[in-house]
C-alpha atoms as a PDB file:
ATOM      1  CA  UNK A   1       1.266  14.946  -7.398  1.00  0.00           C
ATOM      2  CA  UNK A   2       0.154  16.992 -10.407  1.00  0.00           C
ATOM      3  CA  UNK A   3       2.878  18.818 -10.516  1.00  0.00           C
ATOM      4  CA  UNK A   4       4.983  15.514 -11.053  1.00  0.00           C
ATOM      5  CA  UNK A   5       1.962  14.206 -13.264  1.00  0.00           C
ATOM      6  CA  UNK A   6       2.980  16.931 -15.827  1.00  0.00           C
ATOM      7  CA  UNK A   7       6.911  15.350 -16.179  1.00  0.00           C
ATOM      8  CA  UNK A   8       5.473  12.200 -16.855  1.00  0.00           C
ATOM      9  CA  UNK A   9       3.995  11.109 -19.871  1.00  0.00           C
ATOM     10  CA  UNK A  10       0.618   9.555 -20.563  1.00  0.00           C
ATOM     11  CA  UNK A  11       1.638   5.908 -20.549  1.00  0.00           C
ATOM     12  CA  UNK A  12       3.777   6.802 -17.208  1.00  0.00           C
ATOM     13  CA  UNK A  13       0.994   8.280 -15.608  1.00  0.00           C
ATOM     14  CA  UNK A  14      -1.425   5.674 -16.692  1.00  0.00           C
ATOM     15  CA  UNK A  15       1.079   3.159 -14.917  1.00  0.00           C
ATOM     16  CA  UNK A  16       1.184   5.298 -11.588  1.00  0.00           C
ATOM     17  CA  UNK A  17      -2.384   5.300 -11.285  1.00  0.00           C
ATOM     18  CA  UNK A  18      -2.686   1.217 -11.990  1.00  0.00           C
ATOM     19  CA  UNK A  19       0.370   0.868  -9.348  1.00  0.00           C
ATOM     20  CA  UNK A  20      -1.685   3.214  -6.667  1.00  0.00           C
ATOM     21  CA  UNK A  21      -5.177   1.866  -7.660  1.00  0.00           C
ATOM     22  CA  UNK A  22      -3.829  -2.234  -7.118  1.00  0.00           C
ATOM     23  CA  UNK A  23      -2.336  -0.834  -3.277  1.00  0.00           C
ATOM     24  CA  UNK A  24      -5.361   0.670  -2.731  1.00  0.00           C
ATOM     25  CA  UNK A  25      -7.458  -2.212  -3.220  1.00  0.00           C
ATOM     26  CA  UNK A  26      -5.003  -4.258  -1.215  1.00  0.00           C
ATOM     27  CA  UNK A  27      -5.216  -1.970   1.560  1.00  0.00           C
ATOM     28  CA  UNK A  28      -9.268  -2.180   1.137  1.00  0.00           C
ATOM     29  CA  UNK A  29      -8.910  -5.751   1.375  1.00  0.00           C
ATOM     30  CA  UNK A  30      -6.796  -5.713   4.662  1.00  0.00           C
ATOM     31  CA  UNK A  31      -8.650  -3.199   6.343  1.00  0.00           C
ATOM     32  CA  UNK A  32     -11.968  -5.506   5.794  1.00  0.00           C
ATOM     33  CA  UNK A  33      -9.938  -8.434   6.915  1.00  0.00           C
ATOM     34  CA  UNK A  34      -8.586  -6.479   9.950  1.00  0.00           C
ATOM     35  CA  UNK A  35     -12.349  -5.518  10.392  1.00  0.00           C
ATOM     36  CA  UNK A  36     -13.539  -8.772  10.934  1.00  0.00           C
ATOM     37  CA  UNK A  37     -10.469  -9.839  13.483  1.00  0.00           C
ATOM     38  CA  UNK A  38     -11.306  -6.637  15.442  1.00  0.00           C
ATOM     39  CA  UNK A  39     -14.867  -7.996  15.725  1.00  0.00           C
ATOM     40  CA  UNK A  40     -13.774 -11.105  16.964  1.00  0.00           C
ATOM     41  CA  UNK A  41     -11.009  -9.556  19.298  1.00  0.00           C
ATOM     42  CA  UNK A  42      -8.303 -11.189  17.667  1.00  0.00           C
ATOM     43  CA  UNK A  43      -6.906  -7.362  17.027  1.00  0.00           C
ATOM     44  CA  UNK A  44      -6.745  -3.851  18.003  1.00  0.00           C
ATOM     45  CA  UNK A  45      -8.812  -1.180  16.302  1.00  0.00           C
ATOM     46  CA  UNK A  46      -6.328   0.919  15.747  1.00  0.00           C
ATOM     47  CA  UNK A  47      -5.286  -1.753  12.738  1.00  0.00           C
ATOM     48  CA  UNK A  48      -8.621  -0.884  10.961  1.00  0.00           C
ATOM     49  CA  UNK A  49      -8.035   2.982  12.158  1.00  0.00           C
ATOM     50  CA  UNK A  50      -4.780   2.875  10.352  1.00  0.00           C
ATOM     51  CA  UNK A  51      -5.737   1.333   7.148  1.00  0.00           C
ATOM     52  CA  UNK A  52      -8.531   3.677   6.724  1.00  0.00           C
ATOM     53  CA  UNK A  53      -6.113   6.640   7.558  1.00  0.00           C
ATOM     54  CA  UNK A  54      -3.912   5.078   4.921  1.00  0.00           C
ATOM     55  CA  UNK A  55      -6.370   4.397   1.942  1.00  0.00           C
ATOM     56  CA  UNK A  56      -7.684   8.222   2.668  1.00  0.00           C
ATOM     57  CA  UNK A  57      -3.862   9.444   1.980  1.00  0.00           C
ATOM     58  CA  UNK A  58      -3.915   6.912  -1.389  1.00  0.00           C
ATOM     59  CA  UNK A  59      -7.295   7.968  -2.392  1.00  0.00           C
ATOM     60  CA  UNK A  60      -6.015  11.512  -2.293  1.00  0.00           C
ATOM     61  CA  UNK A  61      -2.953  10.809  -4.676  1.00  0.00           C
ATOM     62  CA  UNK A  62      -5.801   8.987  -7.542  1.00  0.00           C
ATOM     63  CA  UNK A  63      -7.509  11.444  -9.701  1.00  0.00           C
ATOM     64  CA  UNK A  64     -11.131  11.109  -9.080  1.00  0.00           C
ATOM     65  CA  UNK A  65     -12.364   9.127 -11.783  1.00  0.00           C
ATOM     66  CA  UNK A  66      -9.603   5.924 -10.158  1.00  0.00           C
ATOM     67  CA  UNK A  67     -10.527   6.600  -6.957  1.00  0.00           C
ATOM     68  CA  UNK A  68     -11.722   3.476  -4.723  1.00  0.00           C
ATOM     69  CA  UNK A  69     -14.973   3.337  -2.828  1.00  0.00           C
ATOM     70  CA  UNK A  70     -15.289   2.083   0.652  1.00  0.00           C
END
């Protein structure tokens, strides 16, 4: 990603980090919410194990100030 970062301008890149920031706090969201259903056996863990895999991959796209906790 930084070497696309450094085609984009500053309001562009601002925008790509908002746009990967918002899915990343969706996919927080749904992996909490998947969480909970695992708990009550409503679904797999391999849900929550796949979320987590996938807000690791987005985390690693954010530059560390944007990252998301959890």
């Amino acid at each position: 990603m930084r070497g696309m970062s450094k085609e984009r301008s500053d309001a562009e890149q601002k925008a790509v980090e908002r746009i990967l920031w918002a899915l990343g706090h969706r996919l927080v969201r749904l992996r909490d919410e998947a969480a909970m259903r695992t708990l009550r056996g409503e679904e797999s863990e391999g849900v929550e194990k796949g979320l987590a895999i996938a807000l690791r991959e987005l985390n690693d796209l954010l530059p560390r100030r944007r990252r998301l906790k959890g």
